[in-house]
Protein backbone atom coordinates (compact mmCIF):
# COMPACT_ATOMS: atom_id res chain seq x y z
CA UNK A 1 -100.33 180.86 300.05
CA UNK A 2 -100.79 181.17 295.99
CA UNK A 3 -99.40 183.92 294.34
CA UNK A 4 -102.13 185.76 292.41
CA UNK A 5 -101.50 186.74 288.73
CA UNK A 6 -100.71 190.49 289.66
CA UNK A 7 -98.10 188.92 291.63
CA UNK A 8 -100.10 189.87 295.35
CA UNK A 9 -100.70 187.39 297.83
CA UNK A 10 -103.96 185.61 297.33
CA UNK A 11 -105.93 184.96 300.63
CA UNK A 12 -105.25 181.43 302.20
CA UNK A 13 -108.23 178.71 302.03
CA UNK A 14 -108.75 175.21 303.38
CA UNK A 15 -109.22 172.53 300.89
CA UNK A 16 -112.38 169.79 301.50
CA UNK A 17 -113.19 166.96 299.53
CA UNK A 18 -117.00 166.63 299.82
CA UNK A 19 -118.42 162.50 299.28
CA UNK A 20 -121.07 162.58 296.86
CA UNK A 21 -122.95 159.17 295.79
CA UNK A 22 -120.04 159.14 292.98
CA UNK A 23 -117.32 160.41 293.80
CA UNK A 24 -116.16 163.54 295.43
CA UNK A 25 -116.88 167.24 294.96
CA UNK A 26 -113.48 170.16 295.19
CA UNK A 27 -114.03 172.98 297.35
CA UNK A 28 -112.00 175.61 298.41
CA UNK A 29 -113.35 177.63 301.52
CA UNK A 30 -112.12 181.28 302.54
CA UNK A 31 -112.69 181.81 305.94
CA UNK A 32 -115.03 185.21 306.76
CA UNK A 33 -118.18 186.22 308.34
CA UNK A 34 -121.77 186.45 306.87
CA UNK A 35 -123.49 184.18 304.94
CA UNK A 36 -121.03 182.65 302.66
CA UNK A 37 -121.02 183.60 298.93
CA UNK A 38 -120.74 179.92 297.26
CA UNK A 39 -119.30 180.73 294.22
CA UNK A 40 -120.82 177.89 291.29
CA UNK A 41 -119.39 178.02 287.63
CA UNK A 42 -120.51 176.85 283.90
CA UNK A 43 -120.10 174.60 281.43
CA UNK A 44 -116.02 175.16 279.83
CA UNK A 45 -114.70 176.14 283.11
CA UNK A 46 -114.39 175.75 286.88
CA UNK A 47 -114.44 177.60 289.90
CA UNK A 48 -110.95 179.54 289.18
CA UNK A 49 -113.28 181.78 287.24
CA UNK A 50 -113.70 183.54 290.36
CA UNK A 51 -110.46 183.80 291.65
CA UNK A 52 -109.82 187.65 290.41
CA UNK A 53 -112.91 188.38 292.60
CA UNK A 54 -112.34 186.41 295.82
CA UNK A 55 -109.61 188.50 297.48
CA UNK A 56 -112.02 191.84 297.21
CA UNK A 57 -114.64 189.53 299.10
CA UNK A 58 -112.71 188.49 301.50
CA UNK A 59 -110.45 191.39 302.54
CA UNK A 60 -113.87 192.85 303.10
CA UNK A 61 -114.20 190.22 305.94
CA UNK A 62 -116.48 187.73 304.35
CA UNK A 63 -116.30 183.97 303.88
CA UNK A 64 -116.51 182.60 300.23
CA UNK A 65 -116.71 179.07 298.93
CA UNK A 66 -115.81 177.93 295.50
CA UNK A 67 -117.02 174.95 294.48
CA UNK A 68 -116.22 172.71 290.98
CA UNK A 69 -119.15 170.78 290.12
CA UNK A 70 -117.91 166.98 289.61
CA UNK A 71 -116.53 166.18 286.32
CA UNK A 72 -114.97 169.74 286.09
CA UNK A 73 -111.78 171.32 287.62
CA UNK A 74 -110.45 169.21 290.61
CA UNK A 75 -113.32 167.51 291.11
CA UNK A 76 -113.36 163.76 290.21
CA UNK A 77 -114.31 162.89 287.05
CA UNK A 78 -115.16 159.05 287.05
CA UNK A 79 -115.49 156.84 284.17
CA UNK A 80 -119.15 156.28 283.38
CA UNK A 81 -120.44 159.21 285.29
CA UNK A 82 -123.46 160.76 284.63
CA UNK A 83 -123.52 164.65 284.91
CA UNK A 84 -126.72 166.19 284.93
CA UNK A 85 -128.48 169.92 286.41
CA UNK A 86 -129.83 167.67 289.19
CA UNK A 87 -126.69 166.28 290.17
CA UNK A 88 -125.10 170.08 290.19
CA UNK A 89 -127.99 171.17 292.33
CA UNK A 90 -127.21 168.23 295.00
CA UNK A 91 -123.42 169.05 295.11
CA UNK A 92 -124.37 172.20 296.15
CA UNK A 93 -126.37 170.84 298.67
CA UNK A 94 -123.69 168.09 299.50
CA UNK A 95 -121.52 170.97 299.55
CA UNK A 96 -123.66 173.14 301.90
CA UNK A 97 -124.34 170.25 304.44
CA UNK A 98 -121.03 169.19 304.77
CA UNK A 99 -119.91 172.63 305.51
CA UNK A 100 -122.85 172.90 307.70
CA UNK A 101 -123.52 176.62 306.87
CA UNK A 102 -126.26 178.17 307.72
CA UNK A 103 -127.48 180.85 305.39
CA UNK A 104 -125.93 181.23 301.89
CA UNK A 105 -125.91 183.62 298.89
CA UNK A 106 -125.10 181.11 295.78
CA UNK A 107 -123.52 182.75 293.35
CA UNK A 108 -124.02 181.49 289.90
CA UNK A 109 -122.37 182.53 286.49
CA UNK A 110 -123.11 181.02 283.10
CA UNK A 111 -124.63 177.47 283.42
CA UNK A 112 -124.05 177.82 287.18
CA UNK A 113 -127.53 180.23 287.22
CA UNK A 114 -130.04 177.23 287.18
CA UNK A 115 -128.15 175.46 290.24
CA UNK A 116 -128.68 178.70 292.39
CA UNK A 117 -131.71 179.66 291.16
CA UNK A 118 -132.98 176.36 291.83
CA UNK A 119 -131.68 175.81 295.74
CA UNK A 120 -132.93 179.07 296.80
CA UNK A 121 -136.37 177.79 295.72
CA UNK A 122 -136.00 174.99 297.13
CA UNK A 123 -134.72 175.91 300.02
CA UNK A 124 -135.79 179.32 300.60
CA UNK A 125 -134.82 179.41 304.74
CA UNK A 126 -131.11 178.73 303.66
CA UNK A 127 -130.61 181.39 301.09
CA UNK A 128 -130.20 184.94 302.15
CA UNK A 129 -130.18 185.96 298.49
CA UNK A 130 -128.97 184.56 294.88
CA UNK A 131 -126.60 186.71 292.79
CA UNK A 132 -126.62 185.79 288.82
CA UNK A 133 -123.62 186.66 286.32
CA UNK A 134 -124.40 186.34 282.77
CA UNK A 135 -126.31 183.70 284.11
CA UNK A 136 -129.22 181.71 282.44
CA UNK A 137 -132.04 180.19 283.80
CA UNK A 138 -135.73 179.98 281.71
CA UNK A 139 -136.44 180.95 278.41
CA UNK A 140 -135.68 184.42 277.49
CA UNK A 141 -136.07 187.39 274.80
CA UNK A 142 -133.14 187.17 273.22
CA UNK A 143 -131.44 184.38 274.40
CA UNK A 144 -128.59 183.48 272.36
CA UNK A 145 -126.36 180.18 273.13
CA UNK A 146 -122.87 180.21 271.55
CA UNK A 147 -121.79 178.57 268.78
CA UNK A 148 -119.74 176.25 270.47
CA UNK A 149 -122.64 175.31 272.84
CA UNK A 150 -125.34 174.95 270.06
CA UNK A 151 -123.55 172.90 268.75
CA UNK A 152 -123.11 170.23 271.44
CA UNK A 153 -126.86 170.84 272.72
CA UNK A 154 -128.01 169.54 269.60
CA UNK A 155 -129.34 166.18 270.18
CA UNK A 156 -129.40 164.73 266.83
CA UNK A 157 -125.40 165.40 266.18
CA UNK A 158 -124.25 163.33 269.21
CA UNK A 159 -122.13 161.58 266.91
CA UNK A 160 -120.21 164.95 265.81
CA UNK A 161 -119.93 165.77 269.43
CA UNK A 162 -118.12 162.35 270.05
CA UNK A 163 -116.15 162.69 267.16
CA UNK A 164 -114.57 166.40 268.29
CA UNK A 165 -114.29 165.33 271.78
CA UNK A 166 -111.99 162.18 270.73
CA UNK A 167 -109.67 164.98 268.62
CA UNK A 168 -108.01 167.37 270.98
CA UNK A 169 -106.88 169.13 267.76
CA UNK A 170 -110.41 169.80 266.12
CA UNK A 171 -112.00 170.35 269.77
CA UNK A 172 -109.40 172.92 270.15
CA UNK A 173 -110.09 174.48 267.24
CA UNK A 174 -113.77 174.66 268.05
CA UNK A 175 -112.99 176.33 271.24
CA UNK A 176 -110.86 178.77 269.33
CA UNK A 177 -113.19 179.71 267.24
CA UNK A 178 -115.56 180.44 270.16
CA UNK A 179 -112.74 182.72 272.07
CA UNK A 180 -112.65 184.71 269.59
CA UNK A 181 -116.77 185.63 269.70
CA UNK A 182 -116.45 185.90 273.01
CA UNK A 183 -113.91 188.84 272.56
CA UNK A 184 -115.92 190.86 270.38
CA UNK A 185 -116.87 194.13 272.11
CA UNK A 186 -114.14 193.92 275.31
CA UNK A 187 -111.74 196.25 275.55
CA UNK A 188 -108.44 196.00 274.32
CA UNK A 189 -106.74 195.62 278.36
CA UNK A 190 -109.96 193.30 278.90
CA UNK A 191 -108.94 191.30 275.86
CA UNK A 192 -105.44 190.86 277.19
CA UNK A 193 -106.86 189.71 280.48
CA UNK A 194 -109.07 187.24 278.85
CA UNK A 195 -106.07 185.35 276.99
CA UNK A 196 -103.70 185.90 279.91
CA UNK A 197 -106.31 184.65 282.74
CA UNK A 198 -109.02 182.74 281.34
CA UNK A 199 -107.80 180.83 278.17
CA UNK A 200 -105.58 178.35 280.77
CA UNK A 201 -108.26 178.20 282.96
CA UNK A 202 -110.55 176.32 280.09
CA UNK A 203 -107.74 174.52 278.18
CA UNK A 204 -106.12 173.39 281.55
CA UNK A 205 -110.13 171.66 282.00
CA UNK A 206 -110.02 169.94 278.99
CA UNK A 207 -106.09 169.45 278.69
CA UNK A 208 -106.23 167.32 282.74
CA UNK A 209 -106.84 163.68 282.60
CA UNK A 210 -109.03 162.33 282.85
CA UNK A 211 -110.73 165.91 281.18
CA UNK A 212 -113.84 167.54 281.98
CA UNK A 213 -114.92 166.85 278.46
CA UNK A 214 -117.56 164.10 278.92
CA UNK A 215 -119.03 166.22 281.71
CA UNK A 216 -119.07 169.59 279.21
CA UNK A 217 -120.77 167.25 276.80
CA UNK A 218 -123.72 165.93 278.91
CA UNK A 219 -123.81 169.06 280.61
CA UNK A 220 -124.76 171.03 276.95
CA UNK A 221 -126.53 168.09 275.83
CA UNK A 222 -129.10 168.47 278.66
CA UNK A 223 -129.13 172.49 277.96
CA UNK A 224 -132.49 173.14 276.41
CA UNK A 225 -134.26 170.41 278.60
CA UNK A 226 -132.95 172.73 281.68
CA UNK A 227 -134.13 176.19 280.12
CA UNK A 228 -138.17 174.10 279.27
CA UNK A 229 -137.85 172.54 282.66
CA UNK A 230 -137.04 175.92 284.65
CA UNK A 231 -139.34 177.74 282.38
CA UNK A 232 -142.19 175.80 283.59
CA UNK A 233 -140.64 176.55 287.23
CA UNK A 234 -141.55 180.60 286.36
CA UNK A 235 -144.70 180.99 288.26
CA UNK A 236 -142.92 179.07 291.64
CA UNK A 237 -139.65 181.81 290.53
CA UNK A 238 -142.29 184.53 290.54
CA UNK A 239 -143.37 183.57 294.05
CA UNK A 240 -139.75 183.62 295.84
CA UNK A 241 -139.47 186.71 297.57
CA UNK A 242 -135.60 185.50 297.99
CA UNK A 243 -133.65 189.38 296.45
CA UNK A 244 -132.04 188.43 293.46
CA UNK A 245 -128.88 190.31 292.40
CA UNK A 246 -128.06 190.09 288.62
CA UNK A 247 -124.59 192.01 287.69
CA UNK A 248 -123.93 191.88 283.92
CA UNK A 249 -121.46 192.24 281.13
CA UNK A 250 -123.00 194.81 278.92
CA UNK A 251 -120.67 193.41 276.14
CA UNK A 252 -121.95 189.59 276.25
CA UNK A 253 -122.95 188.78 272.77
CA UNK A 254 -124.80 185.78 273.54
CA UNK A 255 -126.29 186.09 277.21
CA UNK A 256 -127.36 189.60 276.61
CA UNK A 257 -128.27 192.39 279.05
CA UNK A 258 -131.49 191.65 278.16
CA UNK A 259 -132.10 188.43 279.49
CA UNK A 260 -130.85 190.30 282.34
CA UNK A 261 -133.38 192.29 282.15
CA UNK A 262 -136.25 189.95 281.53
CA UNK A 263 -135.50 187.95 284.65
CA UNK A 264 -135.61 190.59 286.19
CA UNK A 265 -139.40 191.31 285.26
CA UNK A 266 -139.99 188.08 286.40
CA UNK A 267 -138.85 188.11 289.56
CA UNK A 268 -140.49 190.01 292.95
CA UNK A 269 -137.41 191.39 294.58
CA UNK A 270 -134.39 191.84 291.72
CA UNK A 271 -131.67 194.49 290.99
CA UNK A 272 -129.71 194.85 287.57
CA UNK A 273 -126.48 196.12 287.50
CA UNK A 274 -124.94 196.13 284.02
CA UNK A 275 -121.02 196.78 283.62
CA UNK A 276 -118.53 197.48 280.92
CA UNK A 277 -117.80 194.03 280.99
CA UNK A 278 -117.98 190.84 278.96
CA UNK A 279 -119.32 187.29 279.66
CA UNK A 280 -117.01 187.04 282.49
CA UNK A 281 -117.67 190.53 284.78
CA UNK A 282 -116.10 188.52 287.99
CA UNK A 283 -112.64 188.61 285.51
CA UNK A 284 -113.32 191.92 283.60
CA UNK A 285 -114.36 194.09 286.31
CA UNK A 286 -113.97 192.29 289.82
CA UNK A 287 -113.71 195.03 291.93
CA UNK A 288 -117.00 196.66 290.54
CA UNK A 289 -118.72 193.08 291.21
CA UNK A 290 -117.45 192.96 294.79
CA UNK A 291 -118.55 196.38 295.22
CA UNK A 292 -121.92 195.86 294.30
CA UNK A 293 -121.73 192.10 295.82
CA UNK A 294 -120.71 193.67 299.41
CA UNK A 295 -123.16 196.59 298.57
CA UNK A 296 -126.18 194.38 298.24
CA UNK A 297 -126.10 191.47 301.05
């Protein structure tokens, strides 16, 4: 048993190691009923991102699996890997298979979207639905990256990102600056949260050696090949008559309601909830994202 940051107990969960071609992928399962929620992260953090959330799922009775992609969280992060969307995509299939469940909802937040977009198109028969939080996936109306991100998805200043990723000090610094835009319009409690809950999560991923820094890096480095290659993947996401579930932070700066609300044009079976929330709804609001989790598979 963990204790959870409001000092109750958080629910109890078998550990697995899951043997991917490099390597192996950290999962934690919660044991429950229904087709497990399988709960996929993005690019500065790691599955603990859902941790405020996973007790409302489960004391509702259902099972949830949270998975780090490799190079990030526990997961391992070997010398000379390479990371890429395709690899993310097959440790959730690793991860799947090796749990051998049956029907899944994927659950993917930030840079975690394309992952659970993608296996429910692929494999439609194994998805009961896909929820998406402040999420990405194609191109998009106003689509903003963050600063932070831009910045290391730019191709032609691969030498700057190697620089700040051998400083601790300047990368910090970066990352700092990027806090701080990701604060603008929460509330003042939500604000306190965010320092108190997520700040270790992302330091502690970058702070752990080896660090989830080279995997960050190739990760946003790949970003805008992702977004082209998923764009052209529209007319096949049109087609998917898998229900899509999008619960938003109203107050994301960057991945606005409104790319929200164009995937949701796009798709044939969607719902939109947006929240007083930021980037992170699953840590702002997480009982009103269980709610509406619970509420729609």
């Amino acid at each position: 048993m963990m204790t959870h940051s409001h000092g109750a107990a958080f629910p109890a969960f078998t550990e697995h190691r899951i043997q991917r071609d490099r390597g192996s992928v950290y999962v934690r399962d919660f044991p429950g009923d229904g087709p497990a929620f399988v709960a996929l992260h993005g690019f500065p953090d790691n599955s603990h991102i859902y941790d405020e959330l996973i007790p409302h799922l489960v004391s509702a009775g259902r099972r949830v699996v949270a998975v780090d992609f490799l190079g990030f969280g526990a997961s391992d992060k070997l010398a000379g890997a390479h990371y890429s969307f395709a690899q993310q995509l097959g440790d959730l299939e690793a991860v799947v298979e090796a749990l051998g469940l049956d029907k899944i909802i994927p659950v993917g937040h930030d840079a975690g979207g394309p992952a659970a977009v993608n296996f429910a198109l692929k494999h439609p028969d194994r998805t009961s639905a896909v929820t998406l939080m402040n999420a990405f996936y194609g191109d998009a109306p106003g689509l903003r990256v963050p600063e932070f991100i831009e910045l290391f998805s730019n191709k032609g200043l691969k030498a700057l990102h190697m620089h700040f990723l051998a400083s601790p000090q300047q990368f910090a610094w970066l990352l700092g600056f990027q806090r701080d835009q990701m604060q603008v319009g929460l509330t003042e409690v939500q604000k306190a949260r965010y320092t108190e809950f997520l700040g270790p999560i992302i330091d502690n991923n970058f702070r752990q050696r080896p660090s989830a820094g080279p995997a960050f890096a190739q990760m946003t480095y790949q970003l805008t090949d992702e977004v082209a290659a998923n764009t052209a993947r529209l007319m096949e996401f049109r087609r998917s008559s898998v229900p899509l579930l999008l619960i938003w932070g109203k107050a994301d700066p960057y991945l606005h309601v409104s790319v929200a609300e164009h995937m949701r044009s796009q798709a044939r079976n969607a719902v939109l909830h947006a929240l007083d929330a930021g980037h992170w709804p699953q840590i702002d609001a997480p009982a009103d994202v269980a709610r509406i989790m619970l509420a729609g598979h």
